[in-house]
Protein backbone atom coordinates (compact mmCIF):
# COMPACT_ATOMS: atom_id res chain seq x y z
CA UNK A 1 115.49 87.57 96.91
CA UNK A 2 117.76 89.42 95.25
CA UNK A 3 118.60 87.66 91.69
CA UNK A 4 121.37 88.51 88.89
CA UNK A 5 123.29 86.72 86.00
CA UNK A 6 126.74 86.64 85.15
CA UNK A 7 128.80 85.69 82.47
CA UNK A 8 132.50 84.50 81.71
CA UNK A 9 135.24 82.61 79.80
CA UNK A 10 135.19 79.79 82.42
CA UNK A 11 132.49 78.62 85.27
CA UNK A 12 135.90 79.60 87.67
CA UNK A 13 135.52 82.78 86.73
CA UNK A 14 131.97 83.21 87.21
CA UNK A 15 131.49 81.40 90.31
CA UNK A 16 134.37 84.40 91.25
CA UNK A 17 132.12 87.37 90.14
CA UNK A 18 129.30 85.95 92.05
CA UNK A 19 131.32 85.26 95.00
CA UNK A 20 132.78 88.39 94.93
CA UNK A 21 129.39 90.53 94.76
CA UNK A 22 127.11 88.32 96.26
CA UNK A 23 128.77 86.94 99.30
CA UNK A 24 129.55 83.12 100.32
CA UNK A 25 125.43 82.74 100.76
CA UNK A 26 124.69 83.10 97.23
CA UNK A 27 122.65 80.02 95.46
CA UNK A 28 123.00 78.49 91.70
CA UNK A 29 119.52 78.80 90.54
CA UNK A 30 120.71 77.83 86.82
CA UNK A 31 123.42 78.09 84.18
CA UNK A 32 124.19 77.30 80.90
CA UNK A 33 127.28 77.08 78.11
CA UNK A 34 127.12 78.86 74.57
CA UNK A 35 128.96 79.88 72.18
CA UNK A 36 129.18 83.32 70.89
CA UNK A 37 131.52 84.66 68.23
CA UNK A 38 133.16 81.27 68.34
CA UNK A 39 134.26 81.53 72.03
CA UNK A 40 132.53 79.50 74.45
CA UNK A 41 130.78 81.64 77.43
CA UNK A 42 129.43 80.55 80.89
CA UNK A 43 126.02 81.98 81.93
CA UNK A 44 124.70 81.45 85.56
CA UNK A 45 122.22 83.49 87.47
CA UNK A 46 122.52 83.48 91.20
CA UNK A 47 120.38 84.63 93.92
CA UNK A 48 120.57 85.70 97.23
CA UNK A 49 117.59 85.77 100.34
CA UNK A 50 117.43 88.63 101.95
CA UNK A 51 116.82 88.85 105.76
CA UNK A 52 113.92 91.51 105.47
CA UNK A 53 112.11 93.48 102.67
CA UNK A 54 114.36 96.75 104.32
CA UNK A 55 117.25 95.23 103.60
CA UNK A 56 117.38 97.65 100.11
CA UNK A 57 115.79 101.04 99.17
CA UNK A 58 112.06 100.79 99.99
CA UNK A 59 109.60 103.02 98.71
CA UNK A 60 106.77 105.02 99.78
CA UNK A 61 104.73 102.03 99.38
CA UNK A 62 106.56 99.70 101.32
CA UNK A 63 108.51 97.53 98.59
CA UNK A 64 112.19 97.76 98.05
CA UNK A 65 113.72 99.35 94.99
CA UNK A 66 113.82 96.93 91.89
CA UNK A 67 110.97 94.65 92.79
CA UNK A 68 109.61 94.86 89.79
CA UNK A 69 112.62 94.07 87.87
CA UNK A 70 113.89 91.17 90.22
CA UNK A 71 109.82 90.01 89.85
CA UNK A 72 110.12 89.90 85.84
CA UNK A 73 113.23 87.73 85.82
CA UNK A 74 111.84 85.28 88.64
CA UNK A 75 108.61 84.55 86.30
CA UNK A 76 110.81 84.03 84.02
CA UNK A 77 113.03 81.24 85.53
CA UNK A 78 110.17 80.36 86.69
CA UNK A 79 108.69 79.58 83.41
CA UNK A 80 111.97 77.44 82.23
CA UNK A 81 111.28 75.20 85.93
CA UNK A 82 108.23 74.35 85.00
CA UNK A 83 109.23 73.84 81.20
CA UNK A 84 112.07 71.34 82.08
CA UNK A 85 109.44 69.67 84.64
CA UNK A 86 106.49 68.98 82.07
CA UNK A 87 108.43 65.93 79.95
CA UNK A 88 108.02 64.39 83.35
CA UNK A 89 104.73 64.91 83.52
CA UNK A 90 103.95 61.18 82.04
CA UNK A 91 99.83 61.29 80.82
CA UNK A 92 99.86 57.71 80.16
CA UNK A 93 99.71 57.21 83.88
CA UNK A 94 96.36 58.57 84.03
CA UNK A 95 92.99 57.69 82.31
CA UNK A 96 91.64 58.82 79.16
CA UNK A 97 88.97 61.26 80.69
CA UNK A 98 91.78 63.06 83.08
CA UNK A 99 93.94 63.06 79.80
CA UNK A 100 91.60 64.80 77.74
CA UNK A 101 90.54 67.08 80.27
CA UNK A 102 93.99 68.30 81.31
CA UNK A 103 95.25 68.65 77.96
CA UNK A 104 92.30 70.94 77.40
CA UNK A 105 92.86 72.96 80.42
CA UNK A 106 96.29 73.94 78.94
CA UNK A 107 95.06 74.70 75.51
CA UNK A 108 92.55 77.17 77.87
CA UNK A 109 95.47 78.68 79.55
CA UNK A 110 95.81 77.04 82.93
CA UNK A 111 99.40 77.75 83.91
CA UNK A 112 102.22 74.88 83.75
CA UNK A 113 102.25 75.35 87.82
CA UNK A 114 98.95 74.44 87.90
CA UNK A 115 98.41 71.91 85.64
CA UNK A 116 101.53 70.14 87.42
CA UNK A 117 99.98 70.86 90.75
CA UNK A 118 96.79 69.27 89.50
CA UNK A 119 98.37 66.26 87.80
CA UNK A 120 100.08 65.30 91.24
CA UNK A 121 96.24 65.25 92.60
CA UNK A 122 95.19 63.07 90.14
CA UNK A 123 98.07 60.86 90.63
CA UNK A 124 97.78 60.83 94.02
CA UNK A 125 93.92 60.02 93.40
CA UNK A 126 93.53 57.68 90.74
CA UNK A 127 89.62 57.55 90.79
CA UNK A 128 89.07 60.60 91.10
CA UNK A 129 87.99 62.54 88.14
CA UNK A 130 89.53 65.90 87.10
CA UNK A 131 86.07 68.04 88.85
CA UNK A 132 86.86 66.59 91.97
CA UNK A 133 90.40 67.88 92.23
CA UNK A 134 89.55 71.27 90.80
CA UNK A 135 86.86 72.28 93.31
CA UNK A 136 89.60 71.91 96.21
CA UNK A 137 91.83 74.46 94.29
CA UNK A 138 88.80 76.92 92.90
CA UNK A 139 87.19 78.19 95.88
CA UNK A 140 83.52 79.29 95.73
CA UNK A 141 81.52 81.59 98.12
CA UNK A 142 78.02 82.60 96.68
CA UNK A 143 77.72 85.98 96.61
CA UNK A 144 74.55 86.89 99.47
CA UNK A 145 73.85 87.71 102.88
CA UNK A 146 73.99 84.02 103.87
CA UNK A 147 78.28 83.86 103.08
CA UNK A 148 78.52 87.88 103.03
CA UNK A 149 76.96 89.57 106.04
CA UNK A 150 79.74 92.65 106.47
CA UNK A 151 78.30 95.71 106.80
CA UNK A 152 81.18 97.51 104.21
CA UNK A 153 82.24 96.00 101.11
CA UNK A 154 85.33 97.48 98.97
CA UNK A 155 84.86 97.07 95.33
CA UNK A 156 88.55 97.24 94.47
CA UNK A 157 90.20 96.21 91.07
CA UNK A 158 92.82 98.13 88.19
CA UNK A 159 90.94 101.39 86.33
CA UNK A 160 88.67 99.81 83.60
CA UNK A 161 88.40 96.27 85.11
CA UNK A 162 84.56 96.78 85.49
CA UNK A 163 84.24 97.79 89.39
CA UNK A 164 81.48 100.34 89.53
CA UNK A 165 79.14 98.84 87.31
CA UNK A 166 80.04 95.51 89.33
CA UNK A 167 79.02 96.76 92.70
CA UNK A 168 75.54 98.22 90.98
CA UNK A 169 74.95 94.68 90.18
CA UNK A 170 75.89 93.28 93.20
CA UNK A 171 73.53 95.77 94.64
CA UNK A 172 70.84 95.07 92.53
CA UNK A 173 71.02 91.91 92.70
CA UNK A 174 70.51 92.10 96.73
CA UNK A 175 67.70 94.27 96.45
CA UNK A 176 65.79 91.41 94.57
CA UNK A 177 66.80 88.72 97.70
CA UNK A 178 66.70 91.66 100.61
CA UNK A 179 63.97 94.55 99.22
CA UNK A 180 63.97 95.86 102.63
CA UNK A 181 67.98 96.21 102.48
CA UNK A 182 69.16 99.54 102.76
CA UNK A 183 72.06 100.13 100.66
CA UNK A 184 74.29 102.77 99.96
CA UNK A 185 77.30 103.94 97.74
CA UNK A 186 80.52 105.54 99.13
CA UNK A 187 82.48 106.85 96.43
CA UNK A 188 86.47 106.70 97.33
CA UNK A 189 87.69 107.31 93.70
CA UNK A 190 86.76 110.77 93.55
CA UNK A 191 89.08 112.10 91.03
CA UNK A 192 87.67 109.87 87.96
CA UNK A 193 84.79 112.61 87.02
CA UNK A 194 83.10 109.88 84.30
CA UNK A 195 82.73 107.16 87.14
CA UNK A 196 82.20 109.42 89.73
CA UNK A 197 78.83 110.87 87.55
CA UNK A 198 77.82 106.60 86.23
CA UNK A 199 77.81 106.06 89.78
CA UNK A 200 75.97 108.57 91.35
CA UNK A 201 73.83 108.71 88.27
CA UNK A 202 72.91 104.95 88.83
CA UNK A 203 72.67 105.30 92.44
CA UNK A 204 69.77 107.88 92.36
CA UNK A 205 67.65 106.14 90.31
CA UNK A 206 68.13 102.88 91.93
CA UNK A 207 67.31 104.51 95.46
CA UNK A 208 70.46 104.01 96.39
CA UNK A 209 72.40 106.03 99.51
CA UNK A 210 75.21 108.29 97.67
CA UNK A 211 77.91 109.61 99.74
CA UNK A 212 82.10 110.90 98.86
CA UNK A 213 84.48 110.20 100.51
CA UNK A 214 88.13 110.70 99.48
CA UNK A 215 89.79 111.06 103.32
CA UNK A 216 89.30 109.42 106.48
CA UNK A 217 87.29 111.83 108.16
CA UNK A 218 85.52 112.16 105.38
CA UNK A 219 84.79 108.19 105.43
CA UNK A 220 83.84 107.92 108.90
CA UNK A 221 81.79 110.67 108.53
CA UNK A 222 80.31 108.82 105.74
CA UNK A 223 79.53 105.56 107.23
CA UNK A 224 78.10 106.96 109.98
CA UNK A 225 75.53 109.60 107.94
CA UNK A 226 74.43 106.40 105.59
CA UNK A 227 73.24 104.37 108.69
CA UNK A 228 72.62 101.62 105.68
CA UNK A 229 72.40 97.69 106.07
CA UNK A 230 75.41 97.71 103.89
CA UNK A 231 77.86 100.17 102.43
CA UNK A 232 80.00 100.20 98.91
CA UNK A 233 83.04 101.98 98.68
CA UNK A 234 84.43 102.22 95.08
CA UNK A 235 87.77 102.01 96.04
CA UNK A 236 90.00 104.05 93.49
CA UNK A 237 92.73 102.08 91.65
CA UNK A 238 96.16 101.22 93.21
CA UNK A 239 99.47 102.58 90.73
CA UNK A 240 102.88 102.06 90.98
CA UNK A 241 103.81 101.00 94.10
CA UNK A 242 100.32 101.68 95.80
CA UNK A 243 99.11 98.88 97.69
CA UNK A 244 95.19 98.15 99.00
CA UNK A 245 96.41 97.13 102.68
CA UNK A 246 98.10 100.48 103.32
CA UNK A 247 95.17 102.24 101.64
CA UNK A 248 92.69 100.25 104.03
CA UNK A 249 94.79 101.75 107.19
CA UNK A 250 95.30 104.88 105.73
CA UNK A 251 91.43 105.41 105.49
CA UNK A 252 90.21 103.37 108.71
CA UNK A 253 89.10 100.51 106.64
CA UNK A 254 91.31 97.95 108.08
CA UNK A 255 88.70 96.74 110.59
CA UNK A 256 86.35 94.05 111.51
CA UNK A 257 83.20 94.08 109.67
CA UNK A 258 84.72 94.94 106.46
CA UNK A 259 84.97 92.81 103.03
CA UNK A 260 87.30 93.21 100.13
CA UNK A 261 86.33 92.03 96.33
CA UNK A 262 88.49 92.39 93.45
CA UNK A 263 87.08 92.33 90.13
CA UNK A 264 89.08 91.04 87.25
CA UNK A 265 88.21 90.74 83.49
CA UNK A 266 89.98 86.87 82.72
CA UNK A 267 92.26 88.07 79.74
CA UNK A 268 95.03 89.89 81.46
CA UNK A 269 98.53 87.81 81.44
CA UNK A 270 100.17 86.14 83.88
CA UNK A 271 102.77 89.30 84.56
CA UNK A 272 100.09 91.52 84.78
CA UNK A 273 97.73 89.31 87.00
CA UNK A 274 100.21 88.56 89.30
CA UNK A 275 101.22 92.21 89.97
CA UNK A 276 97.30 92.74 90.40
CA UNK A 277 96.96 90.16 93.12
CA UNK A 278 100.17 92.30 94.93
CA UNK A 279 98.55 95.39 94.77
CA UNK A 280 95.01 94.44 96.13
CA UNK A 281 96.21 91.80 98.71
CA UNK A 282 94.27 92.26 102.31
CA UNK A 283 94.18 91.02 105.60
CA UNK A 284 90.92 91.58 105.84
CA UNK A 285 87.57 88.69 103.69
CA UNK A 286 87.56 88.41 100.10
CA UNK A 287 87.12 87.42 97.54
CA UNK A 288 87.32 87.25 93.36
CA UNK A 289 84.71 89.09 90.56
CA UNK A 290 85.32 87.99 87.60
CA UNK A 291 84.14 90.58 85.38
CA UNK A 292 83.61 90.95 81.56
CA UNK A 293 83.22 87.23 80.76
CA UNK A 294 81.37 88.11 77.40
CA UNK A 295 84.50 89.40 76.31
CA UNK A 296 86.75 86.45 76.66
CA UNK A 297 87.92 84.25 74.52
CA UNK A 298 88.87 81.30 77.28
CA UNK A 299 88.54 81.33 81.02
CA UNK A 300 91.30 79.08 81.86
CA UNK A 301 92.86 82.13 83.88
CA UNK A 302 89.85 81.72 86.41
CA UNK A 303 91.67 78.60 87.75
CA UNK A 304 95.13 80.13 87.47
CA UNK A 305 93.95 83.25 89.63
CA UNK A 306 92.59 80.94 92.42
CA UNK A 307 95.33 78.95 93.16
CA UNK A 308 97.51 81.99 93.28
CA UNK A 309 95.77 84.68 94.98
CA UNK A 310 93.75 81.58 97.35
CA UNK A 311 90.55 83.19 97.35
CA UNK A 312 86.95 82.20 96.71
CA UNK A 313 85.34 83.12 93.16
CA UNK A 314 81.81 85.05 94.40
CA UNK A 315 80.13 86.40 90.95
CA UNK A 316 80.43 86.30 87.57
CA UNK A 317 79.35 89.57 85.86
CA UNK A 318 78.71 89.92 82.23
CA UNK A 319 77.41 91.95 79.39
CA UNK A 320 76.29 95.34 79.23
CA UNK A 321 72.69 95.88 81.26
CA UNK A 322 73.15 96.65 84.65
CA UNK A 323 69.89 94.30 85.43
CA UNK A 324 70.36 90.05 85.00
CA UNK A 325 73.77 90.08 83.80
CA UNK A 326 75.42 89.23 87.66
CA UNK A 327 74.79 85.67 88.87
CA UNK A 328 76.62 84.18 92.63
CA UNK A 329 79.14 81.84 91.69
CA UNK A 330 78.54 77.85 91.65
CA UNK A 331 80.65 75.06 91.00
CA UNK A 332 78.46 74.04 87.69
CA UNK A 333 78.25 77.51 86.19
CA UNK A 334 82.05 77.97 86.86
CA UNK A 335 82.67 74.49 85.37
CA UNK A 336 80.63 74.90 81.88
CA UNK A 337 81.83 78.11 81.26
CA UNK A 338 85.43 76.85 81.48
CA UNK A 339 85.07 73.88 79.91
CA UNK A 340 81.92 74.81 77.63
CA UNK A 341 82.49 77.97 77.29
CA UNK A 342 79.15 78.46 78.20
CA UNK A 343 77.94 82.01 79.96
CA UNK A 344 75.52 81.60 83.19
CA UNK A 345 71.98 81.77 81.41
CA UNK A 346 73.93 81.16 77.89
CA UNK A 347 74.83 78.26 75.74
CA UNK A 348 78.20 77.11 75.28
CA UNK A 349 80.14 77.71 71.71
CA UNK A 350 79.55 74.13 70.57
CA UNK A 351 75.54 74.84 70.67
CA UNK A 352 75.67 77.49 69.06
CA UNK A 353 78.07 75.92 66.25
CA UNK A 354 75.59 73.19 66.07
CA UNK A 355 73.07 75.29 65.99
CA UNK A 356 74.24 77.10 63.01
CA UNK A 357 75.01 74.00 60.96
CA UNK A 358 72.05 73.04 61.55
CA UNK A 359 70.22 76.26 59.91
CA UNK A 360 72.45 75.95 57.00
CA UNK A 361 72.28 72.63 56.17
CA UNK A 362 68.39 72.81 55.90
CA UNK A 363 68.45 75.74 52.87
């Protein structure tokens, strides 16, 4: 969709201007009346559905020209829907518990659209208590052989996000369930010399399969030299208008028998995420990592990121050691770190608050 404001001394005017550039198929999506300098203005943005995504300049990547702006201004009005539609959202109408717990999901960052989205559950389920609506819009699939038996596995995610060290656990962690499994390491992101040497460094001494591969031929050739149980490709990060799918094709990837996670850290905005979820969409299994949980604040972004991208949550990776700091994802270790705060293996912040009162209060 193709979006744009316009302003004018009178709404006749506008609606004009928008006629005018737009075409008869143009649609109101909001306006406004100010004053400025003591004159009164009109404001309204318009949009207008395109037939296909070639319908303007398209990239190398696929996307026309000025997606990125029109996508800024669309989160935006966005942002003022859901705004105008939260005084409806009446909390007397449900009980005390669902009350308390959706108020705290907000204060943890879940979204406006999905705390709407979940108060229309609840609405429409009067018993039911907040849990039971949010396992049906968190996924999980436990990270394993049982749920993940594809031979190749792309560890995909933005530079920084955690991905390398994330598929050494994952590895790891297989080895303890599978210690016959044999596993190896394709390295795709072959420019990055400091990951490229953590990787193969790690790789070695876990006896670990290392291979690079930064073409197609080279990947095939790859794959096929491993002969492992189950491969790892460190997939290097998409820019700009790179895209995962057309990365996939591009290096034979897009085939059966092939998995794609992406690992996020839960602090980056909703802009930012959203752009993320673009960039590393595929046709092919997947799922979400979430990655550097020691180092957020809230988590309320975990339930945001699964209603939008519709994926399952797999692992949650934390800390610094490579060894006991990846655990498959559960419904109750998902559930007390977002509402307790509480780290898989940890204690949540109230316990340790308690904790410390307790100490002082005793000198």
């Amino acid at each position: 969709m193709q979006v744009k404001t316009f302003t004018g001394a009178t709404s006749q005017e506008v609606l004009a201007s928008i006629k005018a550039e737009m075409g008869p198929d143009a649609v109101i999506l909001s306006n406004r009346t100010y004053r400025k300098n003591g004159e009164v203005c009109h404001e309204v943005t318009a949009g207008l559905e395109r037939d296909t995504p070639g319908d303007g300049p398209v990239t190398a990547g696929g996307v026309s020209a000025g997606w990125g702006d029109w996508h800024k201004e669309w989160m935006q009005i966005k942002d003022q829907l859901f705004a105008l539609m939260k005084p409806a959202i009446q909390m007397d109408r449900l009980s005390p518990r669902q009350r308390v717990a959706l108020e705290y999901l907000q204060r943890e960052g879940v979204s406006d659209e999905v705390a709407v989205a979940l108060y229309k559950r609840l609405l429409t389920e009067p018993g039911a208590s907040v849990l039971e609506c949010l396992y049906g819009m968190v996924p999980v699939k436990a990270w394993g052989w049982e749920e993940w038996d594809q031979p190749v596995h792309l560890l995909t995610g933005p530079f920084g996000s955690g991905k390398t060290t994330t598929g050494l656990r994952l590895a790891l962690h297989l080895r303890q369930t599978a210690p016959e499994t044999r596993i190896a390491f394709i390295n795709a992101d072959c420019l990055r010399g400091n990951g490229r040497l953590v990787l193969r460094h790690w790789a070695e001494l876990s006896n670990f399969i290392y291979l690079e591969a930064p073409d197609k031929e080279a990947m095939g050739a790859a794959l096929q030299a491993a002969r492992a149980d189950i491969a790892f490709v460190d997939v290097p990060g998409m820019t700009g208008e790179q895209n995962l799918a057309a990365w996939q094709t591009e290096m034979g990837l897009d085939v059966v028998g092939v998995a794609a996670h992406l690992v996020l850290p839960p602090f980056y905005d909703a802009l930012q995420t959203s752009e993320f979820l673009r960039r590393y969409k595929t046709s092919r299994p997947g799922s979400i990592i979430w990655s550097k949980l020691d180092e957020a604040v809230s988590y309320g972004n975990i339930v945001n990121v699964a209603c939008a991208a519709g994926l399952p949550v797999s692992a949650l990776s934390y800390g610094a050691e490579l060894k006991e700091s990846l655990v498959p994802a559960s419904e109750p270790l998902m559930w007390r770190m977002i509402f307790k705060r509480q780290l898989p293996g940890g204690r949540s912040d109230a316990e340790q608050a308690t904790d410390t009162f307790n100490k002082t209060s005793h000198r």
